[in-house]
PDB file of N, CA and C in Angstrom:
ATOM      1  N   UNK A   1      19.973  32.436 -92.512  1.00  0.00           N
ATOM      2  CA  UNK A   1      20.853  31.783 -91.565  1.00  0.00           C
ATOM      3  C   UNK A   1      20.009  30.937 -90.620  1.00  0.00           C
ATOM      4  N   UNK A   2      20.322  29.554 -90.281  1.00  0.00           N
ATOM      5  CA  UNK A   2      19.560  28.612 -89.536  1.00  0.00           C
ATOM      6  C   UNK A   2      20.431  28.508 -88.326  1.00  0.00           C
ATOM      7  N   UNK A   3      19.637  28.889 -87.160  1.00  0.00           N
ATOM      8  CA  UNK A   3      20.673  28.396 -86.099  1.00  0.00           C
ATOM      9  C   UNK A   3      19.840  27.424 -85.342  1.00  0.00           C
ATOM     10  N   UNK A   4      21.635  26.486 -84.726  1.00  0.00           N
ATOM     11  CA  UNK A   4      20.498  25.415 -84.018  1.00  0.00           C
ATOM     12  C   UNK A   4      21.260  25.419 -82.483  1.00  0.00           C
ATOM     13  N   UNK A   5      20.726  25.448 -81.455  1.00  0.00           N
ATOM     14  CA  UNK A   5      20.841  25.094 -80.486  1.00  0.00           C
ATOM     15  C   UNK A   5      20.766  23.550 -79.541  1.00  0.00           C
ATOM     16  N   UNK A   6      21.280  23.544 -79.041  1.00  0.00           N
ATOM     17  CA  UNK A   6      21.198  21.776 -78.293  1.00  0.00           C
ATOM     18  C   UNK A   6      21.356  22.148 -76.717  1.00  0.00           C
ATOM     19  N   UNK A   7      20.516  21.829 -75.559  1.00  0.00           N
ATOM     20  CA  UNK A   7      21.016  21.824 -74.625  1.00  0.00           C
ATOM     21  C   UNK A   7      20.881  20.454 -73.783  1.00  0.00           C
ATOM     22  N   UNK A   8      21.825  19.849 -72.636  1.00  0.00           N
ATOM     23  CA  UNK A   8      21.899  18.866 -72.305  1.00  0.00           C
ATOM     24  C   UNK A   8      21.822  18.850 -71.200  1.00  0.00           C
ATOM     25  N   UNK A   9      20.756  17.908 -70.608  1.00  0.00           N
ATOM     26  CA  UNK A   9      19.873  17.847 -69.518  1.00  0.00           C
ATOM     27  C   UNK A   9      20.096  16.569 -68.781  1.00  0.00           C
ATOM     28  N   UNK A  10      20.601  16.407 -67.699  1.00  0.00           N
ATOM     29  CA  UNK A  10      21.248  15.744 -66.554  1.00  0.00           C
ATOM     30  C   UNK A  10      19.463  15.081 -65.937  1.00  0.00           C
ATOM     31  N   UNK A  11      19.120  14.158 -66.356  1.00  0.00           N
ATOM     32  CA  UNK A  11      17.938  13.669 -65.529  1.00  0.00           C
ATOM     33  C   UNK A  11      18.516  13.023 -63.978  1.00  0.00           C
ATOM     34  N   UNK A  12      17.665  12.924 -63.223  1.00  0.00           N
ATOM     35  CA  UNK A  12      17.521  12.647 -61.798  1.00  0.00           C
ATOM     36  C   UNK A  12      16.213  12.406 -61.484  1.00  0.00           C
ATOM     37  N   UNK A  13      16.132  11.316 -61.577  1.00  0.00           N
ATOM     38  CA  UNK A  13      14.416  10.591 -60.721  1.00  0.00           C
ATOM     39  C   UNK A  13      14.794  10.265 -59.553  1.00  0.00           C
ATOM     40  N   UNK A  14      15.554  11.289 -59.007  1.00  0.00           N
ATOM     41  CA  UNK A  14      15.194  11.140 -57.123  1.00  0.00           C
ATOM     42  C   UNK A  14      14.159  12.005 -56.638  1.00  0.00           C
ATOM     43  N   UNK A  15      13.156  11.092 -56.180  1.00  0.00           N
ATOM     44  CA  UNK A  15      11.274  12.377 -55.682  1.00  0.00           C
ATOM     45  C   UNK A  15      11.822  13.148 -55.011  1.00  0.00           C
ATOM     46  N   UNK A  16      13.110  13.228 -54.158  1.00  0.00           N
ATOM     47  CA  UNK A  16      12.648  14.754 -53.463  1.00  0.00           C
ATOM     48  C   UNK A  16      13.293  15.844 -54.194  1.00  0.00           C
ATOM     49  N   UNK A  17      14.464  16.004 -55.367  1.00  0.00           N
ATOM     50  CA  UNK A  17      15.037  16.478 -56.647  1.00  0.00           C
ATOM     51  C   UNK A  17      13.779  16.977 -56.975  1.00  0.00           C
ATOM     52  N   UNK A  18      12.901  16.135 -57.716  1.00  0.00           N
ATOM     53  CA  UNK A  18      11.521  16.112 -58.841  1.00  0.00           C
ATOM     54  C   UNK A  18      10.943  17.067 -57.913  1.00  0.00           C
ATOM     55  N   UNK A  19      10.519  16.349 -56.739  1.00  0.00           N
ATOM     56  CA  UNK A  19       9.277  17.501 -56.001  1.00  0.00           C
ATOM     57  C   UNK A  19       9.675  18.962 -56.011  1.00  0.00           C
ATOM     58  N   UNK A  20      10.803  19.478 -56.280  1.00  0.00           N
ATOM     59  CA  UNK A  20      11.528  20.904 -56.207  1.00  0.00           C
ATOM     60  C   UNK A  20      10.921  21.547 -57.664  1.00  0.00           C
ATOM     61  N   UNK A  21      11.107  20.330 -57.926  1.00  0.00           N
ATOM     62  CA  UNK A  21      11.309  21.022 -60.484  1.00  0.00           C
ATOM     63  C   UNK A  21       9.888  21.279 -60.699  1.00  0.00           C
ATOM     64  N   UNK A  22       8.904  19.782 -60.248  1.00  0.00           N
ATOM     65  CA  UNK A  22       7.749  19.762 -60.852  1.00  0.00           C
ATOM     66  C   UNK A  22       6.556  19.000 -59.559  1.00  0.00           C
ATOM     67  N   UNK A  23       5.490  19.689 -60.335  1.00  0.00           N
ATOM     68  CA  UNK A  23       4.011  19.524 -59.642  1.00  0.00           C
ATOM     69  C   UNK A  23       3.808  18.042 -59.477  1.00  0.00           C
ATOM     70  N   UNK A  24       2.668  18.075 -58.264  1.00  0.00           N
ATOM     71  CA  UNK A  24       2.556  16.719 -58.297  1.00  0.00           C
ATOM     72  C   UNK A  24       1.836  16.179 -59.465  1.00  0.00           C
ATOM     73  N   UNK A  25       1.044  17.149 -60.085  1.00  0.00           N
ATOM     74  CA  UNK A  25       0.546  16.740 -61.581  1.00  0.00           C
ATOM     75  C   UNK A  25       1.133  16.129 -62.648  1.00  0.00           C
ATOM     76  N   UNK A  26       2.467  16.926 -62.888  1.00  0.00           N
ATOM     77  CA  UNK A  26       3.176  16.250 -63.342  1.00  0.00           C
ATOM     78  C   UNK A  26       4.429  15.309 -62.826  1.00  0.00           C
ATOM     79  N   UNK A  27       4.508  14.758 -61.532  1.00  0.00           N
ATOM     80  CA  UNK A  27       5.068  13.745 -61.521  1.00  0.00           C
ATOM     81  C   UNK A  27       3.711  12.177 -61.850  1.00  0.00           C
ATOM     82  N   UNK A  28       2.687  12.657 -61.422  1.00  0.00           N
ATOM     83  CA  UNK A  28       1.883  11.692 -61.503  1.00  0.00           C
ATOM     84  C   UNK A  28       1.941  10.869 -63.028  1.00  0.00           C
ATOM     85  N   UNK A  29       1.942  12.268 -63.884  1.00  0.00           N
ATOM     86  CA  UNK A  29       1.888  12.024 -65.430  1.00  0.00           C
ATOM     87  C   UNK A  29       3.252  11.095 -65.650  1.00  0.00           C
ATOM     88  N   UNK A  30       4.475  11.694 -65.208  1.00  0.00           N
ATOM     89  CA  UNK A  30       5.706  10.805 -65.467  1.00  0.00           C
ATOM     90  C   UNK A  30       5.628   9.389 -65.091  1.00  0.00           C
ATOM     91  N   UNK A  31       4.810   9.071 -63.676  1.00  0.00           N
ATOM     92  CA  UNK A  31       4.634   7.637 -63.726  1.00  0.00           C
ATOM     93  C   UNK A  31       3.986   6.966 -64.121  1.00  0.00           C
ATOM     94  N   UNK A  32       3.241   7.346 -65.149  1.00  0.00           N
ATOM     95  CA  UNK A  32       2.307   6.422 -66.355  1.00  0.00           C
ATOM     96  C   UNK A  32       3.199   5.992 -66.880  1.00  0.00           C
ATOM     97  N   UNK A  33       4.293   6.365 -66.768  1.00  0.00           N
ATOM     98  CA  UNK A  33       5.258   5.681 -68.078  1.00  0.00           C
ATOM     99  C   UNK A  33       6.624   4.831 -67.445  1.00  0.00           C
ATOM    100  N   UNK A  34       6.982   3.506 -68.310  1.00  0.00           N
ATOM    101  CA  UNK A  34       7.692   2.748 -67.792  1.00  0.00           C
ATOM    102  C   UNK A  34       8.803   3.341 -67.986  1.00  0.00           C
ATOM    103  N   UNK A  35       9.173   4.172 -69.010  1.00  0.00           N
ATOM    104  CA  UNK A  35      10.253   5.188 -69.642  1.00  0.00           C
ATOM    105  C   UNK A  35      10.200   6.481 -69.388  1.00  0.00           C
ATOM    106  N   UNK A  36      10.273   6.907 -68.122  1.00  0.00           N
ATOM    107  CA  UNK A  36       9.520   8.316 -67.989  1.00  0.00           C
ATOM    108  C   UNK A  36      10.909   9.126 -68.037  1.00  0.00           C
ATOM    109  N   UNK A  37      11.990   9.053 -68.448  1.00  0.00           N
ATOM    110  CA  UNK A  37      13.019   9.783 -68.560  1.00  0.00           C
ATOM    111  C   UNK A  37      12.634  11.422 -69.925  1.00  0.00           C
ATOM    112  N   UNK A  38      12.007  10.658 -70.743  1.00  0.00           N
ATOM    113  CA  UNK A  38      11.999  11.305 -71.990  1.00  0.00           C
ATOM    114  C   UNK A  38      10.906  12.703 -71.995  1.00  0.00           C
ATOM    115  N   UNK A  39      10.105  12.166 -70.598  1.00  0.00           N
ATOM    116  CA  UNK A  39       8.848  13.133 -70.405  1.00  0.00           C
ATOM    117  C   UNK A  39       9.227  13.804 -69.239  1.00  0.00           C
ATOM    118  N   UNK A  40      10.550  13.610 -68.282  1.00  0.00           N
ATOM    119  CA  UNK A  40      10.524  14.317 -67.838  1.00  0.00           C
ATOM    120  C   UNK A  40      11.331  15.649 -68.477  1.00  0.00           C
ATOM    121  N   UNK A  41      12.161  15.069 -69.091  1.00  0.00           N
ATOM    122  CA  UNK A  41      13.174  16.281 -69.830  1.00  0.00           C
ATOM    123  C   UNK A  41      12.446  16.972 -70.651  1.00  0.00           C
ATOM    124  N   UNK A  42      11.353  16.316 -71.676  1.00  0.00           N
ATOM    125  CA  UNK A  42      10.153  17.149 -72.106  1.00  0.00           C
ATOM    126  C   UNK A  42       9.499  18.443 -71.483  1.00  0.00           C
ATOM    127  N   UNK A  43       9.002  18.245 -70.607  1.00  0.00           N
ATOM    128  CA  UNK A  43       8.465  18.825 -69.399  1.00  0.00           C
ATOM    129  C   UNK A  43       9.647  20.216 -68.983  1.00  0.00           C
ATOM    130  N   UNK A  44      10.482  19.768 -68.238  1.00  0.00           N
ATOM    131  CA  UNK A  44      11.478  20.835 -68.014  1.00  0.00           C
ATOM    132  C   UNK A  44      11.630  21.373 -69.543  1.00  0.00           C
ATOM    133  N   UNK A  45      11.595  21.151 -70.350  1.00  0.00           N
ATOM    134  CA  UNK A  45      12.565  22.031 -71.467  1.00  0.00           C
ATOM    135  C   UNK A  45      10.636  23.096 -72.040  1.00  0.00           C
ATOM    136  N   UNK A  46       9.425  22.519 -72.227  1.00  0.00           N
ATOM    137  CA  UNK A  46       8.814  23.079 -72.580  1.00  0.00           C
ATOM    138  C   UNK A  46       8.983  24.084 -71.165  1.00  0.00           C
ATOM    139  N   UNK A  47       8.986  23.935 -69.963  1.00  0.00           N
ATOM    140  CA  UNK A  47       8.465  24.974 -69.236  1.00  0.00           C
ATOM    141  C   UNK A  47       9.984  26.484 -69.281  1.00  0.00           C
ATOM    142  N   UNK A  48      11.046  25.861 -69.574  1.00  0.00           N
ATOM    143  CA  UNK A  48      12.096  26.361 -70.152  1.00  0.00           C
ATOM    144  C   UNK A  48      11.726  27.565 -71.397  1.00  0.00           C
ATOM    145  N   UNK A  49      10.818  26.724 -72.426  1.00  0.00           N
ATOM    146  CA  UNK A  49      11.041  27.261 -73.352  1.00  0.00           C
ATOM    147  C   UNK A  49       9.880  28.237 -72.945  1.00  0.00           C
ATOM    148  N   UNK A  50       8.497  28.482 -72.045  1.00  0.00           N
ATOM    149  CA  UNK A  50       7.499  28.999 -71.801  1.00  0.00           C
ATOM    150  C   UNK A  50       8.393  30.141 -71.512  1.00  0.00           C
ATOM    151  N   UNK A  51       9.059  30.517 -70.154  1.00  0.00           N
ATOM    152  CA  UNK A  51       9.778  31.494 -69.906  1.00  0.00           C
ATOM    153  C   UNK A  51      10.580  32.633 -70.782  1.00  0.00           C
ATOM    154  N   UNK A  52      11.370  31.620 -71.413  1.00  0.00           N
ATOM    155  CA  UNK A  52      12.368  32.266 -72.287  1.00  0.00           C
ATOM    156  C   UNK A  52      11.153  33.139 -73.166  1.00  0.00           C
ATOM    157  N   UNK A  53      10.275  32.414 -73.792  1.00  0.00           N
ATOM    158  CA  UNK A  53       9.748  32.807 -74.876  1.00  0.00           C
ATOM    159  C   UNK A  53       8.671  34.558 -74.044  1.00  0.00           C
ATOM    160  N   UNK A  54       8.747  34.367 -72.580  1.00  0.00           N
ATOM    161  CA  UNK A  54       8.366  35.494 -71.931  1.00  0.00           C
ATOM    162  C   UNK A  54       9.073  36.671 -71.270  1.00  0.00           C
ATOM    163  N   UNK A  55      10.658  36.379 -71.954  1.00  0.00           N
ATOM    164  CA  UNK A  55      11.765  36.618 -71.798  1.00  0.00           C
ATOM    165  C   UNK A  55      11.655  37.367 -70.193  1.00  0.00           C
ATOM    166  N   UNK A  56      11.613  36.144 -69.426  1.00  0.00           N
ATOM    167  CA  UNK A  56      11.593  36.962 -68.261  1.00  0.00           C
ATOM    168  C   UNK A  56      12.700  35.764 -67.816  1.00  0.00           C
ATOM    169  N   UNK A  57      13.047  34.449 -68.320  1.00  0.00           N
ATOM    170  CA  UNK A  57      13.474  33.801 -67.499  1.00  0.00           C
ATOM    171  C   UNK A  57      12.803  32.756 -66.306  1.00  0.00           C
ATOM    172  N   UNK A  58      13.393  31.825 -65.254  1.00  0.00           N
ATOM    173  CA  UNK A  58      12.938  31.895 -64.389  1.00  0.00           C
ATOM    174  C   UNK A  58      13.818  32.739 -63.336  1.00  0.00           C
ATOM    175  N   UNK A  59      13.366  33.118 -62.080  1.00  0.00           N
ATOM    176  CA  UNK A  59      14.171  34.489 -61.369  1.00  0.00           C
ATOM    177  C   UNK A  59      13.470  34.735 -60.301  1.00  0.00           C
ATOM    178  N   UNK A  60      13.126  35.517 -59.537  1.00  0.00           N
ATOM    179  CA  UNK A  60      12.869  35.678 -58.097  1.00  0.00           C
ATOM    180  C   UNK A  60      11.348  35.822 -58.171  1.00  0.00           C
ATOM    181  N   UNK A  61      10.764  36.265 -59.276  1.00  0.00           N
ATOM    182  CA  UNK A  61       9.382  36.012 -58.690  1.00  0.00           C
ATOM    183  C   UNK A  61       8.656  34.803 -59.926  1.00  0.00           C
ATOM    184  N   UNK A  62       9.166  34.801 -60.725  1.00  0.00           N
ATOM    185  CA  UNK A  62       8.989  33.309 -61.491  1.00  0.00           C
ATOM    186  C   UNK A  62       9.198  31.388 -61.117  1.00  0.00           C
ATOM    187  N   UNK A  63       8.902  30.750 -60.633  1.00  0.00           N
ATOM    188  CA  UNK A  63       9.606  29.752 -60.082  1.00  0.00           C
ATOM    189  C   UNK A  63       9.382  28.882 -61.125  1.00  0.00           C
ATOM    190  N   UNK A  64      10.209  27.561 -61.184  1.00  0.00           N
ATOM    191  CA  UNK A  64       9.783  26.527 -62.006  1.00  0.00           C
ATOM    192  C   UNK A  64       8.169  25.891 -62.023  1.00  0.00           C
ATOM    193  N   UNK A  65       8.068  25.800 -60.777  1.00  0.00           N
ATOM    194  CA  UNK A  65       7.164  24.642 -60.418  1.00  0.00           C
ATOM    195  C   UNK A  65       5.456  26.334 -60.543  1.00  0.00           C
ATOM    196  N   UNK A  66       6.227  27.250 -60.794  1.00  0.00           N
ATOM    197  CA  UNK A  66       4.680  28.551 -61.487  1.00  0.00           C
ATOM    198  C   UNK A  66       4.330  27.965 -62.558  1.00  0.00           C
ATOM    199  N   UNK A  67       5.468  26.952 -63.412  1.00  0.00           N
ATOM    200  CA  UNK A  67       4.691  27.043 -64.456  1.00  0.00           C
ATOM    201  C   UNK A  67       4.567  25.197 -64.901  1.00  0.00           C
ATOM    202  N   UNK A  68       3.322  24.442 -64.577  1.00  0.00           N
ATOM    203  CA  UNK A  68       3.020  23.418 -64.640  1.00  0.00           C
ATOM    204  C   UNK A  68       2.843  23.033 -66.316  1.00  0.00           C
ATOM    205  N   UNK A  69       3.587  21.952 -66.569  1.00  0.00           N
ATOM    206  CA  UNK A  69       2.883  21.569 -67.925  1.00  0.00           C
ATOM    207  C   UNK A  69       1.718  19.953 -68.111  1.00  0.00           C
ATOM    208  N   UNK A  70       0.482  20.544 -68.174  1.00  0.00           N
ATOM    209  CA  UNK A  70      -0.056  19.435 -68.258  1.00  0.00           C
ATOM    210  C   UNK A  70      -0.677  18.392 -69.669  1.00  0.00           C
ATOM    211  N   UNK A  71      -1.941  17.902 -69.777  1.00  0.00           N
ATOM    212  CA  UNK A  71      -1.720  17.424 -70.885  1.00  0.00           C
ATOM    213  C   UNK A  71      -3.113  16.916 -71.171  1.00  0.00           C
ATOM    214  N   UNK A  72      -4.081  16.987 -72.265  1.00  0.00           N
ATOM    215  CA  UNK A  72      -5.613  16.828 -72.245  1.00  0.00           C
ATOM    216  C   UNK A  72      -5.382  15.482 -72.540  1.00  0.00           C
ATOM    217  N   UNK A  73      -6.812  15.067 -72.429  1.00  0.00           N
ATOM    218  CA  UNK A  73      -7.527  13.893 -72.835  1.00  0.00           C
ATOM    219  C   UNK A  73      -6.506  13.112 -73.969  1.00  0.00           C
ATOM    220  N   UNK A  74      -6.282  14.481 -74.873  1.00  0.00           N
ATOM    221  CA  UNK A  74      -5.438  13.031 -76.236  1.00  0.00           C
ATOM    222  C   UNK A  74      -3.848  13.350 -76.167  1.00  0.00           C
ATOM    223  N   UNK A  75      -3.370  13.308 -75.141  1.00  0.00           N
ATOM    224  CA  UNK A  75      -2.391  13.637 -74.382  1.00  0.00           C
ATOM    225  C   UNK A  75      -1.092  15.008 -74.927  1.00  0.00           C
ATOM    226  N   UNK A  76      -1.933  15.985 -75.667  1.00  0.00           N
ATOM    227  CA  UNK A  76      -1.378  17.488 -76.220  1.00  0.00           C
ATOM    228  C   UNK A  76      -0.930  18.154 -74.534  1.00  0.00           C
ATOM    229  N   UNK A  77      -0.115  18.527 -74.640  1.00  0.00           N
ATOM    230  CA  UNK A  77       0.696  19.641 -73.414  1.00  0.00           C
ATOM    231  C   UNK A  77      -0.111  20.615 -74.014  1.00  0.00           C
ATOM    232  N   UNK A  78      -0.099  21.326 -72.634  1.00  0.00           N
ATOM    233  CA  UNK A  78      -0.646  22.910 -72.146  1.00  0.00           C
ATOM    234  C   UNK A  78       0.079  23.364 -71.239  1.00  0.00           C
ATOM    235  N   UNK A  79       0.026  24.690 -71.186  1.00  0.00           N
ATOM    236  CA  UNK A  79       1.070  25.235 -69.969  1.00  0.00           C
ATOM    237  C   UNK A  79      -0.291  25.677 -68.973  1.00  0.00           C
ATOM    238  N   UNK A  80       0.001  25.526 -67.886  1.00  0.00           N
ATOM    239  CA  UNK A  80      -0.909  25.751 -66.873  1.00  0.00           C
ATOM    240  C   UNK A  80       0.053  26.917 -65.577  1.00  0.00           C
ATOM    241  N   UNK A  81      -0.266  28.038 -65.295  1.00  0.00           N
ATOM    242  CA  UNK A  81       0.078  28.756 -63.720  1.00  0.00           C
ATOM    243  C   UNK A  81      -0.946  28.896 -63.251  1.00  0.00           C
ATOM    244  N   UNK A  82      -0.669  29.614 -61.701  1.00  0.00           N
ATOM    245  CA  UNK A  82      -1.191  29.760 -60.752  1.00  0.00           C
ATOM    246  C   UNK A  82      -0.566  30.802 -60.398  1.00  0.00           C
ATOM    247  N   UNK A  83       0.618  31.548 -61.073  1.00  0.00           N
ATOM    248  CA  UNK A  83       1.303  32.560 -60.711  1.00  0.00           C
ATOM    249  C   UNK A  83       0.866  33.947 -60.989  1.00  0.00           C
ATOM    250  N   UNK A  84      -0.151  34.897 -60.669  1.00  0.00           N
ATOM    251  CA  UNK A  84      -0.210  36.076 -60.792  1.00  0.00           C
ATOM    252  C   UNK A  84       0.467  36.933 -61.875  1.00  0.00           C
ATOM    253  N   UNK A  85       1.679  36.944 -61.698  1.00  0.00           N
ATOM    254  CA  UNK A  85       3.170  37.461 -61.894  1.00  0.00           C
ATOM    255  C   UNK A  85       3.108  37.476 -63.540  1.00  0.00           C
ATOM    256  N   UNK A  86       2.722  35.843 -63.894  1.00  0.00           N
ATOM    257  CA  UNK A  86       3.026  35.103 -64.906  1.00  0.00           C
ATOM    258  C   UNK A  86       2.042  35.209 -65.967  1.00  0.00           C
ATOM    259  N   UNK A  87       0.745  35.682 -65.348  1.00  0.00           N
ATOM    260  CA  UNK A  87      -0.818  35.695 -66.017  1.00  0.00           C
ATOM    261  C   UNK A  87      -0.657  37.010 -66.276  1.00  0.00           C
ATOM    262  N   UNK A  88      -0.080  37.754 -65.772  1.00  0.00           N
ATOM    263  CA  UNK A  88      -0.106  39.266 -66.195  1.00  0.00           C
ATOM    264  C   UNK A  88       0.924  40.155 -66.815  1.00  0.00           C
ATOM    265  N   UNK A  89       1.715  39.129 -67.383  1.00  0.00           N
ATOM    266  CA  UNK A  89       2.758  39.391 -68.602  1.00  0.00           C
ATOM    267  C   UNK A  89       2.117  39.799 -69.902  1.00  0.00           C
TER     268      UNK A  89
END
């Protein structure tokens, strides 16, 4: 059995919205791009999928912005925290 899921994501490039969701790391990264719609929903859905896949959710001691997604030299995503909480799952 193949299941597929779809979820649909309401973008908003208003900075003080963004500054709530994501790091300044990654807003910096979104404005490399003249099309940055596609990287930001990227972004939210990998850090989405980081959680889930830690089935903790995000929730009172998880926040969005614990879990940064950044991106090397040949521009591959990594998940990056700073959250305690999150490193010791």
């Amino acid at each position: 059995m193949k299941v597929v899921g779809i979820d649909i994501l309401e973008i908003d490039q208003d900075e003080t919205k963004m500054s709530k969701m994501f790091t300044e790391n990654e807003i910096e990264y979104f404005n490399k791009f003249q099309h940055k719609t596609s990287h930001i929903a990227g972004t939210f859905c990998a850090k989405e999928a980081f959680v889930k896949a830690l089935k903790t959710g995000f929730n009172k001691d998880i926040f969005i912005k614990d879990v940064e997604v950044l991106h090397n030299e040949k521009g591959v995503p990594y998940i990056n925290t700073q959250n305690e909480k999150v490193k010791n799952l």
